[in-house]
Protein backbone atom coordinates (compact mmCIF):
# COMPACT_ATOMS: atom_id res chain seq x y z
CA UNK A 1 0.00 0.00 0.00
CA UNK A 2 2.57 2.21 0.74
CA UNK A 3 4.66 2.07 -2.60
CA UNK A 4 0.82 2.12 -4.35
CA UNK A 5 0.30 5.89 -2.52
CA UNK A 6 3.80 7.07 -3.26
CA UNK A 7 4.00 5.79 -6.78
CA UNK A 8 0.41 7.61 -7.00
CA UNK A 9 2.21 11.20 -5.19
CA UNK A 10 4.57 10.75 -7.98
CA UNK A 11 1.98 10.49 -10.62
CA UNK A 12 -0.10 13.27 -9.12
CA UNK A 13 3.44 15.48 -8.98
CA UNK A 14 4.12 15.15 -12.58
CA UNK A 15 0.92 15.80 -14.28
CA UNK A 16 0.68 18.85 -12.10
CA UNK A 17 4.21 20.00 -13.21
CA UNK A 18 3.30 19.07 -16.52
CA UNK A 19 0.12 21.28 -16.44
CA UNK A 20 2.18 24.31 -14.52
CA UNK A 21 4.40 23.98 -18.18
CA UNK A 22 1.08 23.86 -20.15
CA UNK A 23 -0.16 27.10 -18.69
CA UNK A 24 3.24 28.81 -19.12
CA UNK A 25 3.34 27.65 -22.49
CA UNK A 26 -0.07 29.05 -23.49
CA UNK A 27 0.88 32.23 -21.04
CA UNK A 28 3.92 33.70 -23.02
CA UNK A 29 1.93 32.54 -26.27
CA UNK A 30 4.98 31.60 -28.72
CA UNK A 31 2.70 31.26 -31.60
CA UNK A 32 1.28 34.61 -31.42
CA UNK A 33 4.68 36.07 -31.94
CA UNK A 34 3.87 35.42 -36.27
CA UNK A 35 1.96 38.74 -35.33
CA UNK A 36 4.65 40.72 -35.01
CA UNK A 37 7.63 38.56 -37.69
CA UNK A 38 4.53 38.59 -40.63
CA UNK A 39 4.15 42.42 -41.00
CA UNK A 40 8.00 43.01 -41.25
CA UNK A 41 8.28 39.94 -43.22
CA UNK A 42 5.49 40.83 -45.58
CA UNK A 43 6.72 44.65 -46.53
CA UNK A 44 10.14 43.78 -47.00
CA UNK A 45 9.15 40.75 -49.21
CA UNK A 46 7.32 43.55 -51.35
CA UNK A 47 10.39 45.57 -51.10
CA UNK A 48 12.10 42.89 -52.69
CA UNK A 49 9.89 42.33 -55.38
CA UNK A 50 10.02 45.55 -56.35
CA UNK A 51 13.33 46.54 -55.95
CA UNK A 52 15.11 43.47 -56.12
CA UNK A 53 16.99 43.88 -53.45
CA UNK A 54 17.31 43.30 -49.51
CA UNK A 55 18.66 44.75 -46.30
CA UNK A 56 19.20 41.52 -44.48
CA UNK A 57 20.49 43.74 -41.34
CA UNK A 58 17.42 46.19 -41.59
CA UNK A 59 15.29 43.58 -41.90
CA UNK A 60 16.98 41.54 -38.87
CA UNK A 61 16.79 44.54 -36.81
CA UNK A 62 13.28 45.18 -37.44
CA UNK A 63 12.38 42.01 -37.03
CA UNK A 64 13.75 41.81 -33.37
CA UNK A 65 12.60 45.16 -32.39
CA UNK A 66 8.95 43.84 -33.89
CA UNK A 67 8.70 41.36 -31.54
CA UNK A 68 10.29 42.81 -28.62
CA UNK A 69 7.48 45.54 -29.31
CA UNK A 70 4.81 42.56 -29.04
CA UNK A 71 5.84 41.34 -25.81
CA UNK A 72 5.44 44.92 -24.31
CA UNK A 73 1.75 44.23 -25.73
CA UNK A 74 1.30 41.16 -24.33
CA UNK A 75 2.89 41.94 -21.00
CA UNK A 76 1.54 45.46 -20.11
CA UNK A 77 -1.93 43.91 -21.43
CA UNK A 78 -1.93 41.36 -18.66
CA UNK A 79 -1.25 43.95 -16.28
CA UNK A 80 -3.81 46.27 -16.98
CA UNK A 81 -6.38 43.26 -17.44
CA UNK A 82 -5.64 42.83 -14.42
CA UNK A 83 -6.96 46.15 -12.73
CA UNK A 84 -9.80 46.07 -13.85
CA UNK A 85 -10.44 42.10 -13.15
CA UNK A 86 -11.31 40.82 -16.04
CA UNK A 87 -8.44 38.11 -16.18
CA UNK A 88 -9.39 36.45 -12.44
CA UNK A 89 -10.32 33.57 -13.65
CA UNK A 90 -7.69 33.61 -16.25
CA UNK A 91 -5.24 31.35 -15.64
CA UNK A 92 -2.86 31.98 -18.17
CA UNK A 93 -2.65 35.26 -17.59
CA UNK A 94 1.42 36.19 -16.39
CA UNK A 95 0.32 38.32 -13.51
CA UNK A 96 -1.57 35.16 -11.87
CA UNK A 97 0.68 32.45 -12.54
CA UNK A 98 3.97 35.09 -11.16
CA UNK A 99 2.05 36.74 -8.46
CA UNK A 100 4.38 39.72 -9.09
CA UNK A 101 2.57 42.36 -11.19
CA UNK A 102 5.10 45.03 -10.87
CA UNK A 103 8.16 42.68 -12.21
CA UNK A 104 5.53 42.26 -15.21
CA UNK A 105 5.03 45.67 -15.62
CA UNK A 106 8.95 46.63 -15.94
CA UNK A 107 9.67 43.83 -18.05
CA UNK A 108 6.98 45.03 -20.34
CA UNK A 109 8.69 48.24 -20.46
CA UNK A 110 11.92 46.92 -21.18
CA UNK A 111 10.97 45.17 -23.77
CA UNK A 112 9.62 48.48 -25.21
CA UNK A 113 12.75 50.54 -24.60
CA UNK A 114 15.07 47.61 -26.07
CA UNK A 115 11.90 47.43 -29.42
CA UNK A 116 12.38 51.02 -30.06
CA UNK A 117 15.87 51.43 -29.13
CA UNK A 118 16.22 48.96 -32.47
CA UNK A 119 14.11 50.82 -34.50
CA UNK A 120 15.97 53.98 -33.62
CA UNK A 121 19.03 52.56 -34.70
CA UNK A 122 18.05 51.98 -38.16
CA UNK A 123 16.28 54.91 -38.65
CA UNK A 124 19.47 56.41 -37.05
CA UNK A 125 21.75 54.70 -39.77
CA UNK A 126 19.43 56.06 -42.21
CA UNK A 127 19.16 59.40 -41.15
CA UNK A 128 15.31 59.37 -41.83
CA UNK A 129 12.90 58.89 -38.72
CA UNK A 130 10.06 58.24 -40.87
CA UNK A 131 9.77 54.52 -39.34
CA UNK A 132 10.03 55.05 -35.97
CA UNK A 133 7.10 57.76 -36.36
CA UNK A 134 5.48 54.80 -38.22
CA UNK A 135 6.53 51.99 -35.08
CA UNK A 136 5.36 54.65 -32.47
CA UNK A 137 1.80 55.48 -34.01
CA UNK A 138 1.49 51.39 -33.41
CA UNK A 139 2.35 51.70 -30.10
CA UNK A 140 0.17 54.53 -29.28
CA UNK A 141 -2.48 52.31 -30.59
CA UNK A 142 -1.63 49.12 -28.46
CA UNK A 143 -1.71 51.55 -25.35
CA UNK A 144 -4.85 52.66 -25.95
CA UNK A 145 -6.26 49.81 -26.85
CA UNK A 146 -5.45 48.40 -23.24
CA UNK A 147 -4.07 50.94 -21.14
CA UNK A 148 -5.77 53.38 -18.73
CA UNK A 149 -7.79 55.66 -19.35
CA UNK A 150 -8.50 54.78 -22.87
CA UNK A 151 -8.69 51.20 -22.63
CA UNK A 152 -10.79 51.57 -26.14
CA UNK A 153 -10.58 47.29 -26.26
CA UNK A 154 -12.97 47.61 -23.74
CA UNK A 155 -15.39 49.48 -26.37
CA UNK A 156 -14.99 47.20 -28.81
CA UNK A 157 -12.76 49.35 -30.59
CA UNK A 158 -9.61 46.34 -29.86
CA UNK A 159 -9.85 44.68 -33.60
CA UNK A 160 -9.76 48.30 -35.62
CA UNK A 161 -6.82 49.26 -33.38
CA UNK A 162 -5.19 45.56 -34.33
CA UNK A 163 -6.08 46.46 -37.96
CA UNK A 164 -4.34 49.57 -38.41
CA UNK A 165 -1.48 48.88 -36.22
CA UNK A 166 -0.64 45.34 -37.70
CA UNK A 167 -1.62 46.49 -41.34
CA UNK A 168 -0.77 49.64 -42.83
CA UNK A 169 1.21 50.86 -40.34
CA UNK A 170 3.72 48.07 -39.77
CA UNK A 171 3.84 46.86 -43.21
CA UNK A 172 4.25 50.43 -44.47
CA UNK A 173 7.49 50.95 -41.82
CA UNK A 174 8.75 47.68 -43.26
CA UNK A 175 8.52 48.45 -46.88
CA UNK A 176 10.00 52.18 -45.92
CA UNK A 177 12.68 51.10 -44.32
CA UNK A 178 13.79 49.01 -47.20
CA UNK A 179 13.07 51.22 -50.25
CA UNK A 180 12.52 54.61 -47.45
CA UNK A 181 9.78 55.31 -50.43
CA UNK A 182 5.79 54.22 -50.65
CA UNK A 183 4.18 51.38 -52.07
CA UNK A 184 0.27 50.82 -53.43
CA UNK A 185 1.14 47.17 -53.42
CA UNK A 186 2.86 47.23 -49.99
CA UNK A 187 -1.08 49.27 -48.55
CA UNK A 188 -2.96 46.85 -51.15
CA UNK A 189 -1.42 43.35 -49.25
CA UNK A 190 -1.13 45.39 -45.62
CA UNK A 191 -5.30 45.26 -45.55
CA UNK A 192 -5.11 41.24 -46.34
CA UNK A 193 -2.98 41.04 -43.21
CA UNK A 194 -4.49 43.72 -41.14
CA UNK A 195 -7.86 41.56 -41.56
CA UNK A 196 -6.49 38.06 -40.57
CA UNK A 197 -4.17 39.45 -37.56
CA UNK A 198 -7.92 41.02 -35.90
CA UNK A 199 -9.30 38.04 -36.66
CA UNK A 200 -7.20 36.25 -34.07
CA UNK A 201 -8.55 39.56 -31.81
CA UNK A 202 -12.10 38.65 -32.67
CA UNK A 203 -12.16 34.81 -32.13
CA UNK A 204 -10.54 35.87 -28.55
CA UNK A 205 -13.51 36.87 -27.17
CA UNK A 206 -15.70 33.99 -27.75
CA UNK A 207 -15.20 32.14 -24.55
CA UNK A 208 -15.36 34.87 -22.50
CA UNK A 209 -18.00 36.29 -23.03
CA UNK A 210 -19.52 36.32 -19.16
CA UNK A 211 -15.74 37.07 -18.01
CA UNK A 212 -16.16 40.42 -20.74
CA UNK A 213 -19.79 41.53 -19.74
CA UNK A 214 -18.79 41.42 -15.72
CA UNK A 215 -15.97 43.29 -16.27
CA UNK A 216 -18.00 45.82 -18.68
CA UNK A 217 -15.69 45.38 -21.48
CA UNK A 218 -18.46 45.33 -24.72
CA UNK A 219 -15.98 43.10 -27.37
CA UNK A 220 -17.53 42.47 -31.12
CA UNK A 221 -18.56 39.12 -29.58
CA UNK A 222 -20.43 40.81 -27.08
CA UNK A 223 -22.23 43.43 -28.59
CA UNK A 224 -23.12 40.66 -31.67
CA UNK A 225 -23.78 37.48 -29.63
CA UNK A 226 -21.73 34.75 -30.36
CA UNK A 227 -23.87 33.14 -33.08
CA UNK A 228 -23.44 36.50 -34.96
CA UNK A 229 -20.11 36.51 -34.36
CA UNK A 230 -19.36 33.37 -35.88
CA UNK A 231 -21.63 33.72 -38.92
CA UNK A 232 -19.49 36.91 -39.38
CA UNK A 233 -16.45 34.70 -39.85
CA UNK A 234 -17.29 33.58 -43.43
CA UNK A 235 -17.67 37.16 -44.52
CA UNK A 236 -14.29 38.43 -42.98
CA UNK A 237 -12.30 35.43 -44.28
CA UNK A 238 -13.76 35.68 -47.54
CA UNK A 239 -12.81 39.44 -47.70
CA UNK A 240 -9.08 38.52 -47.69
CA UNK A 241 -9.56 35.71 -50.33
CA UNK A 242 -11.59 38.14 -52.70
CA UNK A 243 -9.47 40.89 -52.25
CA UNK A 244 -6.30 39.10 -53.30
CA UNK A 245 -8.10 37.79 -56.18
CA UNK A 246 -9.38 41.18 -57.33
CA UNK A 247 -5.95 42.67 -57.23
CA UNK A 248 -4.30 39.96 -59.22
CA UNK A 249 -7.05 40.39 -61.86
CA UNK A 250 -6.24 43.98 -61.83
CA UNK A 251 -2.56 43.23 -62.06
CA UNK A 252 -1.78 45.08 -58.99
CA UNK A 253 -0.61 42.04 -57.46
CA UNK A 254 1.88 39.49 -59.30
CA UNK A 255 0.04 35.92 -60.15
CA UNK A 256 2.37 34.30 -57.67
CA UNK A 257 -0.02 35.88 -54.65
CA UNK A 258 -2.72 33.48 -56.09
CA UNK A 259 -0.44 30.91 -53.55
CA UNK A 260 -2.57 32.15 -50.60
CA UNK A 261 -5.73 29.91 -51.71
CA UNK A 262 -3.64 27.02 -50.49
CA UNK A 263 -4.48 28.44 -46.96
CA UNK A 264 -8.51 28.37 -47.84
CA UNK A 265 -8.75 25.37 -45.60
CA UNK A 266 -7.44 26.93 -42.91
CA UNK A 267 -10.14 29.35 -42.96
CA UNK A 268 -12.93 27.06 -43.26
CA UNK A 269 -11.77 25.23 -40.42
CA UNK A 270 -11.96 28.50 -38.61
CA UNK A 271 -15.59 29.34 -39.92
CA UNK A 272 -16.52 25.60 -39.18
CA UNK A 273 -15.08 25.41 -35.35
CA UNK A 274 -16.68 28.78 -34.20
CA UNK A 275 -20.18 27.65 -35.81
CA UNK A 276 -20.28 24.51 -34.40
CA UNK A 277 -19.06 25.33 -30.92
CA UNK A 278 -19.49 29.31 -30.53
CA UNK A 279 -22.00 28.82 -27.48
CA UNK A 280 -19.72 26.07 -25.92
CA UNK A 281 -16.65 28.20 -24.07
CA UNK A 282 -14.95 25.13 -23.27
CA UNK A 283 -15.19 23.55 -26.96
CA UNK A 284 -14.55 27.21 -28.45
CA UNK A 285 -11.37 28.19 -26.53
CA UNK A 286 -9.28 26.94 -28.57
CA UNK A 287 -10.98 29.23 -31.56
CA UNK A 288 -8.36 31.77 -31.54
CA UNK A 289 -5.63 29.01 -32.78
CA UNK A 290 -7.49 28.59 -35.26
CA UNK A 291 -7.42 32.25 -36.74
CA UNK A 292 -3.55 31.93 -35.89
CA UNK A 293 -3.12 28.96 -37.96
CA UNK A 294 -5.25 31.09 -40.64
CA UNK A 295 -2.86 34.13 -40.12
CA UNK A 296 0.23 31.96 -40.14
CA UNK A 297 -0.02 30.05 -43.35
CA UNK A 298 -1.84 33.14 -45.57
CA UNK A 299 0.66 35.62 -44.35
CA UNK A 300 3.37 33.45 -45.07
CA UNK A 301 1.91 32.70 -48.23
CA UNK A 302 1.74 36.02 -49.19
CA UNK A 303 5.14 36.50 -48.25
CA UNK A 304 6.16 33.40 -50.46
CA UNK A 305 4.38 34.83 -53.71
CA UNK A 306 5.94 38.46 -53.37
CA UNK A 307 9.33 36.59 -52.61
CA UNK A 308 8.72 34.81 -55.66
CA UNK A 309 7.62 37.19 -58.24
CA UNK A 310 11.03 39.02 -57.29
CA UNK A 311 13.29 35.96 -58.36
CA UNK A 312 11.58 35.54 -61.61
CA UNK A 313 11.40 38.90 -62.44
């Protein structure tokens, strides 16, 4: 009996360690980090196709600062969601699992001194500061999307902030500080990727919806219901599949872009998980995976085809 209840301890220890790693894991969010590499990755893969050439220490740079930028974001968010209360019963949220909101708060704000310190530098090399007016416009619009006293996420304002900020803005900088010129191609492909990045906002929301409404926040999901919401899906996915293949009708975009339809599955198993399980929180949790897995393979797509149409040309 006695080996039986410590051999049982032992099992009880590890699958409690091994859900301690699990909420870690989904804590500091490692897949959520494409938000921040796509946007860079996207411009300067434009930059390439029409230029023909890249600035593999720019583009390193940026891509560092990028997502040293995003943790700030993801950091200083759990720390002002929890003020108001709305992650209590979150348990991946950093500030629970540490117990130490301050040391969350000053990492978030080194992070964001060592982001824009690299941005600095290459708009510093360059002698032009357009880009890091560019990089902090998209952080003015992450604070106020989450930080007091705008906190406009909690108007349901969260997904046109994510749009702007992780569309034109960022892919703009990137192209710029390739080419330091402006593209209609580089705004054209920065709405495709402004749409899918707030769609990983939007699909957020859908198991917390009671969590939302007691805290007052009034997300898309809340104000819609969450059978509106995911009818909605269909419409906003769609968008980014018709609008790539308007453009490369209209020859705005190379044919190569055509590559993102290979991610249309992606997207219906998006539309297909929220329908079926958008009143289950549970069953719908994992929704917002689903929009990353979306984001992932269409931005990198998109990369891929502007990539491409540079070599051939």
């Amino acid at each position: 009996m006695t080996t039986k209840a410590a051999n049982y301890a032992s099992a009880q220890s590890k699958a409690s360690d091994r859900t301690e790693r699990q909420l870690w894991l989904a804590a500091l969010m490692p897949p959520m980090y494409s938000v921040a590499i796509f946007p860079i990755a996207l411009g300067s893969a434009i930059a390439f196709a029409e230029t023909h050439q890249l600035r593999w220490g720019v583009f390193l740079t940026f891509l560092l600062s990028a997502i040293l930028i995003l943790a700030w974001e993801n950091l200083s968010n759990d720390v002002f969601d929890s003020e108001t209360g709305i992650d209590d019963n979150e348990p991946t949220s950093l500030v629970n699992l540490t117990g130490n909101k301050s040391l969350i708060f000053w990492l978030s704000n080194l992070c964001l001194g060592l982001g824009i310190a690299g941005i600095l530098a290459i708009a510093w090399g360059q002698q032009d500061f357009t880009i890091l007016g560019l990089i902090l416009a998209c952080c003015g619009l992450g604070y106020i999307y989450h930080g007091p006293p705008f906190r406009l996420g909690y108007q349901g304002l969260g997904e046109i902030l994510c749009f702007f900020s992780f569309g034109p803005l960022a892919v703009s900088a990137a192209y710029y500080s390739q080419t330091q010129a402006w593209s209609g191609a580089a705004l054209a492909a920065s709405l495709v990727l402004g749409v899918s990045t707030s769609l990983i906002l939007f699909c957020s929301h859908f198991h917390q919806v009671e969590d939302d409404l007691a805290a007052g926040k009034r997300s898309p999901v809340v104000r819609l219901g969450t059978l509106r919401s995911a009818r909605l899906l269909p419409w906003l996915c769609g968008s980014m599949f018709g609008l790539v293949g308007l453009l490369v009708a209209l020859q705005v975009f190379p044919v190569w872009l055509l590559l993102m339809f290979i991610s249309l599955p992606a997207a219906i198993n998006l539309c297909r998980h929220a329908l079926s399980y958008h009143a289950q929180p549970e069953r719908v949790r994992n929704c917002k995976f689903f929009a990353v897995a979306l984001h992932f393979w269409s931005s990198i797509l998109l990369c891929l085809g502007f990539a491409m149409a540079g070599v051939i040309s």
